[in-house]
N, C-alpha and C. Protein backbone atom coordinates (compact mmCIF):
# COMPACT_ATOMS: atom_id res chain seq x y z
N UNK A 1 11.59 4.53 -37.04
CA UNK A 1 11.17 4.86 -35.70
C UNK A 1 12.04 4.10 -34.70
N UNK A 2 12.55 5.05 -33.67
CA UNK A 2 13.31 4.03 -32.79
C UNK A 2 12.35 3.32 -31.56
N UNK A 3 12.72 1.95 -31.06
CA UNK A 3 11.81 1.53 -30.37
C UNK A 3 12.63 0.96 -29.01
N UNK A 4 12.19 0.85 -28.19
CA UNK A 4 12.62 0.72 -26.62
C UNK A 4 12.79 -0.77 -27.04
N UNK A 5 13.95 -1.14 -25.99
CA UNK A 5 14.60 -2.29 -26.11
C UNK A 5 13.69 -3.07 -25.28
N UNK A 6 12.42 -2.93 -24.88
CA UNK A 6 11.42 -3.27 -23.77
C UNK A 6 10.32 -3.34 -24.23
N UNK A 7 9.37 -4.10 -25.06
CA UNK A 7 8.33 -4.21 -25.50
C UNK A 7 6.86 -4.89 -25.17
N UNK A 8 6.35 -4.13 -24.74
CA UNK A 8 4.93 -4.93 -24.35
C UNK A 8 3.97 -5.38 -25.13
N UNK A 9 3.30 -6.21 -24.56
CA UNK A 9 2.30 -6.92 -26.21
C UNK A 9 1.47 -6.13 -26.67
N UNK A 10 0.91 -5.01 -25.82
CA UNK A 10 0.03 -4.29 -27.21
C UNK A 10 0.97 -3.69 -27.97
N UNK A 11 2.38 -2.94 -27.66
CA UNK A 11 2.99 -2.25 -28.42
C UNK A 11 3.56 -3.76 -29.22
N UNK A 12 3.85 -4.91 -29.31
CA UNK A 12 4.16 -6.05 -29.94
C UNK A 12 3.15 -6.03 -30.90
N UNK A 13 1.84 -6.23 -30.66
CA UNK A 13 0.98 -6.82 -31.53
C UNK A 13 0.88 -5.32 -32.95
N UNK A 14 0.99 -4.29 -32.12
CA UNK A 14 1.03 -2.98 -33.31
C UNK A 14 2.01 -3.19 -34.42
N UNK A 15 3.23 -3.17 -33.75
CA UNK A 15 4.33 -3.27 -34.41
C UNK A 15 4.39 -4.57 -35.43
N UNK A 16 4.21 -5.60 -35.13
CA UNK A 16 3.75 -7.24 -35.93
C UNK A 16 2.92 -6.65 -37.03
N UNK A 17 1.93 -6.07 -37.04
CA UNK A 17 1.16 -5.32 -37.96
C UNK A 17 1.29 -4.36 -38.62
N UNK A 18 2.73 -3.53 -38.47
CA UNK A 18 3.08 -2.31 -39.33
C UNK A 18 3.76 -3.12 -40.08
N UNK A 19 4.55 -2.08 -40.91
CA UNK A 19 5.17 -2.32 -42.32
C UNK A 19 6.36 -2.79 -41.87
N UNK A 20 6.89 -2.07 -41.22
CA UNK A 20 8.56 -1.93 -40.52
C UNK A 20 8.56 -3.41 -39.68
N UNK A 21 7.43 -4.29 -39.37
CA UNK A 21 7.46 -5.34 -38.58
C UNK A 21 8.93 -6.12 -38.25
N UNK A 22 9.03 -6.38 -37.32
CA UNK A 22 10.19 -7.14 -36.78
C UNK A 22 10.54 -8.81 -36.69
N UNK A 23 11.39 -9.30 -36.77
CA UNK A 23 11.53 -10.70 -37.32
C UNK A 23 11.19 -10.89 -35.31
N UNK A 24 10.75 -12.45 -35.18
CA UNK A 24 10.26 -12.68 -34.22
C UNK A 24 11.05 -14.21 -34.32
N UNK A 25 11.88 -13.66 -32.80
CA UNK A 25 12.77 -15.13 -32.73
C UNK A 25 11.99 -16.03 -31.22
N UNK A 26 11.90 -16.70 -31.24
CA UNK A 26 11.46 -17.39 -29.93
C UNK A 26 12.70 -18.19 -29.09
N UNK A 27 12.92 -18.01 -28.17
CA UNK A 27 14.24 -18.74 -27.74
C UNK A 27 13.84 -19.70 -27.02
N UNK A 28 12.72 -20.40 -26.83
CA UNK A 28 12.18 -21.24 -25.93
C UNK A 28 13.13 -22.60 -26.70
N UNK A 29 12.43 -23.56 -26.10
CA UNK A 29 13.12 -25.39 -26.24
C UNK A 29 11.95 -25.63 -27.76
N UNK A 30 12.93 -26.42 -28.52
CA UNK A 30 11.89 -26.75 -29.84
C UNK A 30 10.36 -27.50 -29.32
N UNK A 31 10.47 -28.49 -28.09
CA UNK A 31 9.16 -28.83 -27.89
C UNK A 31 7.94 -27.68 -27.03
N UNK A 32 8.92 -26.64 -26.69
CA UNK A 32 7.86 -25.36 -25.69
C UNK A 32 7.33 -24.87 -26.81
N UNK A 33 8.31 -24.64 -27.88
CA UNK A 33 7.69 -23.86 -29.58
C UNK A 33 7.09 -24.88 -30.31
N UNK A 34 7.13 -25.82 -29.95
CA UNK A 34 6.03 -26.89 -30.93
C UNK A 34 4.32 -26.73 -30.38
N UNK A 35 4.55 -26.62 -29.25
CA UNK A 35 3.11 -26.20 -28.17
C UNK A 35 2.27 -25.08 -28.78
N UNK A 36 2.99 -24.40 -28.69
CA UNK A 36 2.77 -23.06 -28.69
C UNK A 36 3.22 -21.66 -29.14
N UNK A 37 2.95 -20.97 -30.18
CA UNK A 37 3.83 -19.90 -30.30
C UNK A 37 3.55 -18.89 -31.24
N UNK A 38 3.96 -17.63 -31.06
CA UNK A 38 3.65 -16.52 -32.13
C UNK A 38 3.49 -16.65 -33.80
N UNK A 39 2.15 -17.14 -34.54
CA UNK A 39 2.46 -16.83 -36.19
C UNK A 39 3.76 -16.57 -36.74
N UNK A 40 4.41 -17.30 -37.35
CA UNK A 40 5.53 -16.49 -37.94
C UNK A 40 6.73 -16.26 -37.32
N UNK A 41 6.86 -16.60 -36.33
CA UNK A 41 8.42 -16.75 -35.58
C UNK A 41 8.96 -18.21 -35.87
N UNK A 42 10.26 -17.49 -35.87
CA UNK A 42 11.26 -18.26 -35.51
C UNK A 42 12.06 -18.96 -34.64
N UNK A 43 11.89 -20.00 -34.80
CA UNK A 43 12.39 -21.01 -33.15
C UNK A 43 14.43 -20.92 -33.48
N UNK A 44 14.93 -20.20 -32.38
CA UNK A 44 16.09 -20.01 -32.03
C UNK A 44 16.19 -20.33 -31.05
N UNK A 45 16.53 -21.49 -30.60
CA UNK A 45 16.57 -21.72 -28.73
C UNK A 45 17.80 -21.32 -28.12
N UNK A 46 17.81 -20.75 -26.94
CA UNK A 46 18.47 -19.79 -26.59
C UNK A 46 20.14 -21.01 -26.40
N UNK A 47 20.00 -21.57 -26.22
CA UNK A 47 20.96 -22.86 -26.13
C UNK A 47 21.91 -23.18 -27.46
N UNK A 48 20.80 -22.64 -28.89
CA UNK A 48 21.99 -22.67 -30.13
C UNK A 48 22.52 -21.06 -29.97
N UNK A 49 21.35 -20.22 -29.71
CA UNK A 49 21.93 -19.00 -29.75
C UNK A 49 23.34 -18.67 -29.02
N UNK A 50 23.75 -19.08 -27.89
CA UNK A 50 24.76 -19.51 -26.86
C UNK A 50 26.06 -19.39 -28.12
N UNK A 51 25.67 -20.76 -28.96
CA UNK A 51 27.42 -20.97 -29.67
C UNK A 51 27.00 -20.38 -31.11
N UNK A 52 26.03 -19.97 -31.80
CA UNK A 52 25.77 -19.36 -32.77
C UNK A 52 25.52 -17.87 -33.07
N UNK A 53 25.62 -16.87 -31.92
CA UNK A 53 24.65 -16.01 -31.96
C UNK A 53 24.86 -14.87 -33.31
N UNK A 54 26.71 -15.36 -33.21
CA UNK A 54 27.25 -13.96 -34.48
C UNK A 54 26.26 -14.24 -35.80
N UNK A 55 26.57 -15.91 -35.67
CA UNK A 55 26.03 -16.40 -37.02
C UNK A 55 24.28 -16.14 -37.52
N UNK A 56 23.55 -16.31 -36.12
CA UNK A 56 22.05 -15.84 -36.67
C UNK A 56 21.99 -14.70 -36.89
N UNK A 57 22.41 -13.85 -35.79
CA UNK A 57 21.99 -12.33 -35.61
C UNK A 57 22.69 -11.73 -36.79
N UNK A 58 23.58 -12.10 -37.55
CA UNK A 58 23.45 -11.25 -38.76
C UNK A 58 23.02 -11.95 -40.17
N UNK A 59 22.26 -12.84 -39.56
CA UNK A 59 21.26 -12.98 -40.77
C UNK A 59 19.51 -12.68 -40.51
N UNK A 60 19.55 -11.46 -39.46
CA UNK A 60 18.14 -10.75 -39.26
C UNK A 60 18.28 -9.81 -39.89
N UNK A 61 17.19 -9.46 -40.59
CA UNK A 61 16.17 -8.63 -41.27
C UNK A 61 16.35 -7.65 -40.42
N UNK A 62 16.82 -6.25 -40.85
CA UNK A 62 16.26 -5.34 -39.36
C UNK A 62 15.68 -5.77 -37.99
N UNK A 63 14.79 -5.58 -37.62
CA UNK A 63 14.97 -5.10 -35.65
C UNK A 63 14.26 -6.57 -36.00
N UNK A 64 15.24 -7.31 -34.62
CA UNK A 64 14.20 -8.63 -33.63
C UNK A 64 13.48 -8.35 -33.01
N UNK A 65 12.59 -8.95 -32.62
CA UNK A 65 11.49 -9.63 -31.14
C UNK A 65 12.28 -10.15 -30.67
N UNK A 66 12.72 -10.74 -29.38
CA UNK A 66 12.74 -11.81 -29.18
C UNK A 66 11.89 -12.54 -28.06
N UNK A 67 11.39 -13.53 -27.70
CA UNK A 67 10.33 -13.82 -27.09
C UNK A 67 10.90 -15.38 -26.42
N UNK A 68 10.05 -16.05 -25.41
CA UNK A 68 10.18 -16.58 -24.85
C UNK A 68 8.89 -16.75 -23.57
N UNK A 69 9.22 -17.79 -22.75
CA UNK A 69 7.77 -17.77 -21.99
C UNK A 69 7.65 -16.39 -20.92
N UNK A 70 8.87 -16.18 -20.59
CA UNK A 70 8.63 -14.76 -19.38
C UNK A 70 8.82 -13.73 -19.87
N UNK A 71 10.17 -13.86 -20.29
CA UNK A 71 11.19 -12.78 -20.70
C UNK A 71 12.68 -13.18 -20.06
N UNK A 72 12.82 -13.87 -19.48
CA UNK A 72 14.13 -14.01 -18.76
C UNK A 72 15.57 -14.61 -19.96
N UNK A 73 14.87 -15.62 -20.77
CA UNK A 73 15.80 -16.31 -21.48
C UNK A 73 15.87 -15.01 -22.83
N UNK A 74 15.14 -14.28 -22.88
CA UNK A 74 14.75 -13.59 -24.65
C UNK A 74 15.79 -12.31 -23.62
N UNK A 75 16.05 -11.78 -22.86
CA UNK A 75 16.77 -11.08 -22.27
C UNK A 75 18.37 -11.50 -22.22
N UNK A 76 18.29 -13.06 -22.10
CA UNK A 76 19.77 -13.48 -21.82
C UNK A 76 19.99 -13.57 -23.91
N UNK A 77 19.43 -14.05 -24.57
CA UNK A 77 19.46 -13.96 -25.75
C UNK A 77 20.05 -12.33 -26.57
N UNK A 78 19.18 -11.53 -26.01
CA UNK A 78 19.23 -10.54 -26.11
C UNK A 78 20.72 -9.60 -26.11
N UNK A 79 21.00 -10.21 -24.93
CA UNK A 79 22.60 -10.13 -24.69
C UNK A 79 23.72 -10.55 -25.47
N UNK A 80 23.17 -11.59 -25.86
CA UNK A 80 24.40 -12.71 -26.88
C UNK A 80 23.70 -11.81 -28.23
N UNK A 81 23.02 -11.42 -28.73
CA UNK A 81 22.87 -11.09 -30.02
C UNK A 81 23.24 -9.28 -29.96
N UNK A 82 23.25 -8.37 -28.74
CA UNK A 82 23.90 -7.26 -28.67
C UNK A 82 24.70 -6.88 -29.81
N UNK A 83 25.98 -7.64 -29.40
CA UNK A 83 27.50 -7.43 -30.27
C UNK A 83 27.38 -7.61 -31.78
N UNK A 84 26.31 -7.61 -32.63
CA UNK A 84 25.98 -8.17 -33.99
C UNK A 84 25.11 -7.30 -34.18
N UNK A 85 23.64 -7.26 -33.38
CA UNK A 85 22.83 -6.32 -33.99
C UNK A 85 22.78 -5.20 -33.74
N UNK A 86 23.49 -4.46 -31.84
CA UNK A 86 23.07 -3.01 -31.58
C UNK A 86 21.63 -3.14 -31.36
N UNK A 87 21.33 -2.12 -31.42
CA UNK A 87 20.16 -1.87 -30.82
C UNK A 87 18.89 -2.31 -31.53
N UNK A 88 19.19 -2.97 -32.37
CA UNK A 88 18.17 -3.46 -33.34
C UNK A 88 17.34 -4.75 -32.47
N UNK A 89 17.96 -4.95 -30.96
CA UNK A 89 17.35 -6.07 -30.64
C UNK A 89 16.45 -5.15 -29.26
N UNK A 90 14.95 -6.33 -29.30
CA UNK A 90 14.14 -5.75 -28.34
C UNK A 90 13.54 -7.31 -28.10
N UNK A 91 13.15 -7.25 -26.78
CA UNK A 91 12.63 -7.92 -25.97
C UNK A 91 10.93 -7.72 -25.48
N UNK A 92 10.25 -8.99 -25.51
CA UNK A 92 8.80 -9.06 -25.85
C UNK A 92 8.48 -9.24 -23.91
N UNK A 93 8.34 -8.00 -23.35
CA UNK A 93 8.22 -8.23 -21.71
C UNK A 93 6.95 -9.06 -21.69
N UNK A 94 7.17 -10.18 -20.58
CA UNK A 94 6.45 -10.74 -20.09
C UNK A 94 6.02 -12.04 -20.59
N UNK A 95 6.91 -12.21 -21.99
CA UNK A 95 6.85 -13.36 -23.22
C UNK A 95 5.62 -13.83 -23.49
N UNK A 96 5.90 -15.29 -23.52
CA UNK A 96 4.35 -15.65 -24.19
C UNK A 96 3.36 -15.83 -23.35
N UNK A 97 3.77 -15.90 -21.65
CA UNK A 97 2.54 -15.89 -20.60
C UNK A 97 1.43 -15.00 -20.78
N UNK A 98 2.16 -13.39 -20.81
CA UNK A 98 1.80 -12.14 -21.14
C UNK A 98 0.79 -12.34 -22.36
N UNK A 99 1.77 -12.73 -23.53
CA UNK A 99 0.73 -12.70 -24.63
C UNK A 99 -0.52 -13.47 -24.90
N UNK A 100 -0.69 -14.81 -24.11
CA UNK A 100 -1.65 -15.52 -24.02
C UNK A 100 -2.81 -15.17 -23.05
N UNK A 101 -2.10 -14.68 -22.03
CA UNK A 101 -3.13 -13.92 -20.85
C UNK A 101 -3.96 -12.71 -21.71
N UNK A 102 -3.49 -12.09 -22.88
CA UNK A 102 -3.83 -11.47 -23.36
C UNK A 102 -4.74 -11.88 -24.54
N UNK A 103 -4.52 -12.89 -24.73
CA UNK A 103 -5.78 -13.67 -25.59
C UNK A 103 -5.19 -13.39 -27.03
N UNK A 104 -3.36 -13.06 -27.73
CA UNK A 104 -3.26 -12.28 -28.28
C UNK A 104 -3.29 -13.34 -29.59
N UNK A 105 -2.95 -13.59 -30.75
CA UNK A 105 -3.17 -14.74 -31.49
C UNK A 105 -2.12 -15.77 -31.21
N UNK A 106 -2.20 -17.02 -31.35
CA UNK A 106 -1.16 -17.88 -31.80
C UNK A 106 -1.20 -18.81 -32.34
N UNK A 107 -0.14 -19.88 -33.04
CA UNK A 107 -0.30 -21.06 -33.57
C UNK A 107 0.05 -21.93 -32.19
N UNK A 108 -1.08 -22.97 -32.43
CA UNK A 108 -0.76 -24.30 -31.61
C UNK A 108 -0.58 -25.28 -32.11
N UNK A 109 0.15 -26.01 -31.46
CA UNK A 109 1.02 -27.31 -32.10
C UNK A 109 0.21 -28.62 -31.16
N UNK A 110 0.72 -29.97 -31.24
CA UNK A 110 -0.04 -30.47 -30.15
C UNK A 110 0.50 -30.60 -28.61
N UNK A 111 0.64 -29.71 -28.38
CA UNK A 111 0.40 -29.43 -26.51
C UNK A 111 1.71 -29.17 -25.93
N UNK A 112 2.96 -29.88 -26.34
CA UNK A 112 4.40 -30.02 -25.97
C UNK A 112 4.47 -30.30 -24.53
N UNK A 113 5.47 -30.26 -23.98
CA UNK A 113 6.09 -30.12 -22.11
C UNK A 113 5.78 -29.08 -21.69
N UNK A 114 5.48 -29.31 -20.35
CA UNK A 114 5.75 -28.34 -19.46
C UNK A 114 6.71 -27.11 -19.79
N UNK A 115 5.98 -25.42 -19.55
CA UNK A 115 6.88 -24.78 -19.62
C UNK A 115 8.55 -25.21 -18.84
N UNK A 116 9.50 -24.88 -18.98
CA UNK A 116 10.94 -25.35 -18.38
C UNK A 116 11.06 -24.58 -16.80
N UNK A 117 10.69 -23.37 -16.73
CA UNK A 117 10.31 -23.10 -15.22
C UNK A 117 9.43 -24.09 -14.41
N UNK A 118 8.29 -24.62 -14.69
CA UNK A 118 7.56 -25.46 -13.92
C UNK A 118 8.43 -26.87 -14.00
N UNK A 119 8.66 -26.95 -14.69
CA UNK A 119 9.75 -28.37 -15.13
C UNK A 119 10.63 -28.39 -13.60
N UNK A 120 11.82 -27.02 -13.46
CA UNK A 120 12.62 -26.74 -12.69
C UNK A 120 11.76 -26.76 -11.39
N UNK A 121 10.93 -26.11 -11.32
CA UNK A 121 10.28 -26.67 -9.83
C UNK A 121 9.77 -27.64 -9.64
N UNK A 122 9.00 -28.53 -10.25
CA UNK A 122 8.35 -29.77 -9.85
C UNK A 122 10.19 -30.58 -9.48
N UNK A 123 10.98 -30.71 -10.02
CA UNK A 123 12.04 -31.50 -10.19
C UNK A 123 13.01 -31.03 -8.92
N UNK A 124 13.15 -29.52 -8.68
CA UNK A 124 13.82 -29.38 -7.16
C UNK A 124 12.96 -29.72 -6.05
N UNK A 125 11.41 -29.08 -6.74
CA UNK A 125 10.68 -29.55 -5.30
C UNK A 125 10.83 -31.42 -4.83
N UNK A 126 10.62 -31.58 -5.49
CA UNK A 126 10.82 -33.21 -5.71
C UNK A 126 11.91 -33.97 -4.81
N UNK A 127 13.25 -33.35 -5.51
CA UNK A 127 14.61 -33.48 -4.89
C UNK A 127 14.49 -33.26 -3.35
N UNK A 128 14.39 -31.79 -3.07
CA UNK A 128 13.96 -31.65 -1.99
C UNK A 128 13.39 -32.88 -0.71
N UNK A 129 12.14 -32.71 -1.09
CA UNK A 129 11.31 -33.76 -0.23
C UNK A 129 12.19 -35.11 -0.51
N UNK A 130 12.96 -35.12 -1.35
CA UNK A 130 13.71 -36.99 -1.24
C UNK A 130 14.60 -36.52 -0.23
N UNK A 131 15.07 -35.80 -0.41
CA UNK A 131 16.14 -35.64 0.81
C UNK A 131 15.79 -35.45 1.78
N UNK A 132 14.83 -34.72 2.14
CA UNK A 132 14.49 -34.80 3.72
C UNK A 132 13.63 -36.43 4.55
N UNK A 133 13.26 -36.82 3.16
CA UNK A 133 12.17 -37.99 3.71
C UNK A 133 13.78 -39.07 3.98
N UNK A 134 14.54 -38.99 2.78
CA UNK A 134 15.26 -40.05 2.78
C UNK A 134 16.17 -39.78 4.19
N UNK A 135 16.65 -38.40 4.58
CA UNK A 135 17.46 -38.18 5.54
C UNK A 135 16.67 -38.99 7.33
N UNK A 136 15.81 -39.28 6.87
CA UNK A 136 15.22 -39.92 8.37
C UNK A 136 15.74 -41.69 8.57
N UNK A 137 15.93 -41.66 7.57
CA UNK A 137 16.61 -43.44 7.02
C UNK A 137 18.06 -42.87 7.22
N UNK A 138 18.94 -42.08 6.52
CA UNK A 138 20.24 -41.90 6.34
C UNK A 138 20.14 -40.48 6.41
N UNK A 139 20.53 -39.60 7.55
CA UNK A 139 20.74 -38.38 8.14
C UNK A 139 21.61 -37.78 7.03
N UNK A 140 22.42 -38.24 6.32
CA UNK A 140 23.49 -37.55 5.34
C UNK A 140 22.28 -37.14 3.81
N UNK A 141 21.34 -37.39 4.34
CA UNK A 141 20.86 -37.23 2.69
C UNK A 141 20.02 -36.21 2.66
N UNK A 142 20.10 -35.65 4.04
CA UNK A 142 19.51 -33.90 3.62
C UNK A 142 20.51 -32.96 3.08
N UNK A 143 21.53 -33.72 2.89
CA UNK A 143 22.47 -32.68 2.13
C UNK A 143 22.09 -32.47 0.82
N UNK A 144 21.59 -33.59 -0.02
CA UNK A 144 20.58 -33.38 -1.32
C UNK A 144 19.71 -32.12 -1.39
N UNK A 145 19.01 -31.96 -0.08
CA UNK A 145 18.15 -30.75 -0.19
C UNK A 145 19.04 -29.53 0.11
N UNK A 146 19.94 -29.63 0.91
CA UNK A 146 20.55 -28.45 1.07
C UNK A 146 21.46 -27.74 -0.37
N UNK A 147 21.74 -29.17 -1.26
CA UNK A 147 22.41 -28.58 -2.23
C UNK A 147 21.18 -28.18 -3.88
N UNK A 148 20.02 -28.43 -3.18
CA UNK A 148 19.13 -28.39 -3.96
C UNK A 148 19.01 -26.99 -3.73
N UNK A 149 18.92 -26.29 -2.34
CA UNK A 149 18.19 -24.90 -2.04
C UNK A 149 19.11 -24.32 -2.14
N UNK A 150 20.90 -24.40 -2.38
CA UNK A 150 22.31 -23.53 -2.66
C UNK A 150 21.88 -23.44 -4.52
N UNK A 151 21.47 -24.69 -4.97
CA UNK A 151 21.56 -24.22 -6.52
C UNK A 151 20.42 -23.29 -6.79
N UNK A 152 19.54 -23.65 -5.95
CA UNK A 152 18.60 -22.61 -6.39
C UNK A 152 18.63 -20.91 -5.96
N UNK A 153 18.99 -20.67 -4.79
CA UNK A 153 19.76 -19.26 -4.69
C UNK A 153 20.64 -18.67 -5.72
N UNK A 154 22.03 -19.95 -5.92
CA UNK A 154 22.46 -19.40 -6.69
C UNK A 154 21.98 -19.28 -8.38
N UNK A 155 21.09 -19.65 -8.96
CA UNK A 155 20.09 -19.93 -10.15
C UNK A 155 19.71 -18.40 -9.81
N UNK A 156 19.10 -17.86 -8.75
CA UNK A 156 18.24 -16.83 -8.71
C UNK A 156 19.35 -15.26 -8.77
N UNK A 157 20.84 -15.52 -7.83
CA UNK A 157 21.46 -14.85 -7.85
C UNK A 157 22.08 -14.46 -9.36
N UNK A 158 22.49 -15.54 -10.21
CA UNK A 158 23.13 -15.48 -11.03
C UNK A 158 22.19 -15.00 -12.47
N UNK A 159 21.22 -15.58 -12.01
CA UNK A 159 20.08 -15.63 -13.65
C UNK A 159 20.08 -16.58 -14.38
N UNK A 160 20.82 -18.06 -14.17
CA UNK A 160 20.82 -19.12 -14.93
C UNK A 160 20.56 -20.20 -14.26
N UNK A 161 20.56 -20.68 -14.89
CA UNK A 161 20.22 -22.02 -14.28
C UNK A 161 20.51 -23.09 -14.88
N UNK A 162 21.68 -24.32 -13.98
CA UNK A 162 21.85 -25.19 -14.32
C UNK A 162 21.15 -26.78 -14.74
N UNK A 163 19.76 -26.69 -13.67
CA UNK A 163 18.68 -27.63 -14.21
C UNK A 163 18.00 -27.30 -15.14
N UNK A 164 17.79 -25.96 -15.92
CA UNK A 164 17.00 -25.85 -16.72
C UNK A 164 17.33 -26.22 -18.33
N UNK A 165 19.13 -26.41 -17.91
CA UNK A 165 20.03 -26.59 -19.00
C UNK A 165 19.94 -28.11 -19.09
N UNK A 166 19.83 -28.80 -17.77
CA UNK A 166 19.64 -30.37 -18.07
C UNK A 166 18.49 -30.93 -18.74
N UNK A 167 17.71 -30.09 -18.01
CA UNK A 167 16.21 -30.36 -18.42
C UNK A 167 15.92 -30.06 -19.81
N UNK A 168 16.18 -28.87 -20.33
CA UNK A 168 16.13 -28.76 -21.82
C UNK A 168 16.78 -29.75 -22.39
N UNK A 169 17.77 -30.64 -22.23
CA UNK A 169 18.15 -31.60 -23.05
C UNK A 169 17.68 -33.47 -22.94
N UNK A 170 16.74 -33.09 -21.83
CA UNK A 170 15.90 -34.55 -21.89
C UNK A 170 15.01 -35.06 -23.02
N UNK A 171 14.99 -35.94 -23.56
CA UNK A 171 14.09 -36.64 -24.93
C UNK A 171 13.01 -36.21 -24.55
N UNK A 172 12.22 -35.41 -23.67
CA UNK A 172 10.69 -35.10 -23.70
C UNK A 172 10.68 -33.29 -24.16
N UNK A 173 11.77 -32.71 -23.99
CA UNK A 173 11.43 -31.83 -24.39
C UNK A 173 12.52 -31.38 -25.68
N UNK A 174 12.46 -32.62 -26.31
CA UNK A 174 13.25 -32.23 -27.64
C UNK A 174 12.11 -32.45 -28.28
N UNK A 175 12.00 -31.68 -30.10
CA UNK A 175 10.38 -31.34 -30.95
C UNK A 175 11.58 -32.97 -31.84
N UNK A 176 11.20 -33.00 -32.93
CA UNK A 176 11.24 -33.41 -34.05
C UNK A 176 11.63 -32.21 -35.15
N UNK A 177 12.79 -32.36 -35.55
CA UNK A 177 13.64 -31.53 -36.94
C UNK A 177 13.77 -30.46 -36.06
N UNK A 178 14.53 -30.20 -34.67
CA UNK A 178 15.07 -29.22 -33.82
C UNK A 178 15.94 -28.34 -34.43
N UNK A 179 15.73 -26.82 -34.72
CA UNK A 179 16.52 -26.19 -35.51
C UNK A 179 18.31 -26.06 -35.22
N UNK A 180 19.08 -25.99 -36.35
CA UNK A 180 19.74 -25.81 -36.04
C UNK A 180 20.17 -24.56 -36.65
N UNK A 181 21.84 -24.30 -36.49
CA UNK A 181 21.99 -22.86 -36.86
C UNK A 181 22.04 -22.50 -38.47
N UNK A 182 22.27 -23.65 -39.12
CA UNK A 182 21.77 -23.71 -40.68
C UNK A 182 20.29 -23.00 -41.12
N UNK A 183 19.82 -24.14 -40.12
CA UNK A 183 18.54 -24.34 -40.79
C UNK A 183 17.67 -22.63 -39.98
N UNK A 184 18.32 -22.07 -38.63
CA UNK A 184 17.59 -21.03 -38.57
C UNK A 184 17.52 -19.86 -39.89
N UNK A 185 19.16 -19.54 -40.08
CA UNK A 185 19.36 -18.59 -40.97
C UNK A 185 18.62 -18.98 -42.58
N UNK A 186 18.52 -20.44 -42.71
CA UNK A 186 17.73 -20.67 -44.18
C UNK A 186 16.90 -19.69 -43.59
N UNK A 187 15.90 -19.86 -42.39
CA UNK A 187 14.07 -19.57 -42.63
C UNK A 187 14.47 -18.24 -42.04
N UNK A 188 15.61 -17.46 -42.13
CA UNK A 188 15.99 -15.91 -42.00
C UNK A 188 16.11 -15.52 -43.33
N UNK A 189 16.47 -15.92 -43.95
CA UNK A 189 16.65 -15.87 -45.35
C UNK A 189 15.31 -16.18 -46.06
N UNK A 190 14.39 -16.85 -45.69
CA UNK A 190 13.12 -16.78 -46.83
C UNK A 190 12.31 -16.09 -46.32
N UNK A 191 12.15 -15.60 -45.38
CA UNK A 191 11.48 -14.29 -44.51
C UNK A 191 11.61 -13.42 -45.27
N UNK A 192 13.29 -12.86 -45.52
CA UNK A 192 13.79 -11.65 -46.02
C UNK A 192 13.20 -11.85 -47.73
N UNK A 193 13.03 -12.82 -48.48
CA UNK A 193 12.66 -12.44 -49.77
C UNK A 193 11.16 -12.63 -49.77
N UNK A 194 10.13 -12.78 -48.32
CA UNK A 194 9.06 -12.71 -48.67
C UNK A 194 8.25 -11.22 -48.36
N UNK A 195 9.57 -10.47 -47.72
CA UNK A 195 9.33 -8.72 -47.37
C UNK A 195 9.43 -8.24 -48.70
């Protein structure tokens, strides 16, 4: 059956439950997937996927998920795994917000960080207000905020984001035994001999 590169969680949760089921990659940060996350997926953070993607994506099982907290990063993923899988890749709209709002199942871990979007705002908002408070002491230091509200336009223009890339690599939101591209394709590989 062919399936839209656009997947919503009831059509997710059907599909998880047919025969034909789809390998389920999560591209979130190892501590967002330690929190929280779909039965049975696979933690690929979109950050190994970046310099690995030839190497995972052809060690999937027929058609991906890929998932994430919105959809924004399982979309940019999505992209990097294109050139390997074709159309075999689909995207879980609305990620795991969606699926939890939905009450849909999951495994929990103990609690992890802040999703990395709220991360990115508490941390510009933050910036922000230093610069304007500090600019009343030293007038030059609302330039902090001004270059706070240029990265963030351009974050919104572009689709990436450069704090979210810093932020993913702070010691609070690294898990313990963080996959790497070895160790994804092992647990691609024992998937495939448990079909």
């Amino acid at each position: 059956m062919t399936r839209s590169e656009h997947i919503t969680t009831a059509e997710a949760q059907a599909w998880l439950d047919a025969p034909d089921a789809p390998t389920v990659l999560d591209v979130r940060t190892p501590a967002e997937y330690a929190g929280t996350h779909i039965e049975g997926s696979v933690n690929a953070p979109l950050d190994l996927l970046e310099h690995h993607a030839h190497r995972i994506g052809s060690s999937v099982p027929g058609d991906v998920l890929l998932v994430c907290r919105t959809d924004r990063r399982a979309h940019a993923a999505a992209k990097l795994l294109a050139p390997t899988m074709g159309g075999r890749v689909h995207v879980l709209v609305g990620g795991m917000t969606d699926w939890e709002k939905e009450r849909r199942d999951v495994a929990r871990g103990d609690g992890g960080p802040w999703a990395m979007e709220r991360q990115v705002r508490t941390v510009a908002g933050a910036l922000a207000v230093t610069g304007i408070v500090a600019s009343t002491v030293a007038p030059k230091a609302k330039w902090l905020s001004a270059g706070i509200g240029a990265g963030l336009f351009y974050a919104g223009v572009s689709d990436t984001c450069a704090m979210a890339k810093v932020l993913g690599r702070m010691p609070w939101n690294q898990a313990d035994n963080a996959p790497t591209a070895a160790s994804v394709v092992d647990r691609l590989a024992h998937r495939t001999k448990e079909n």
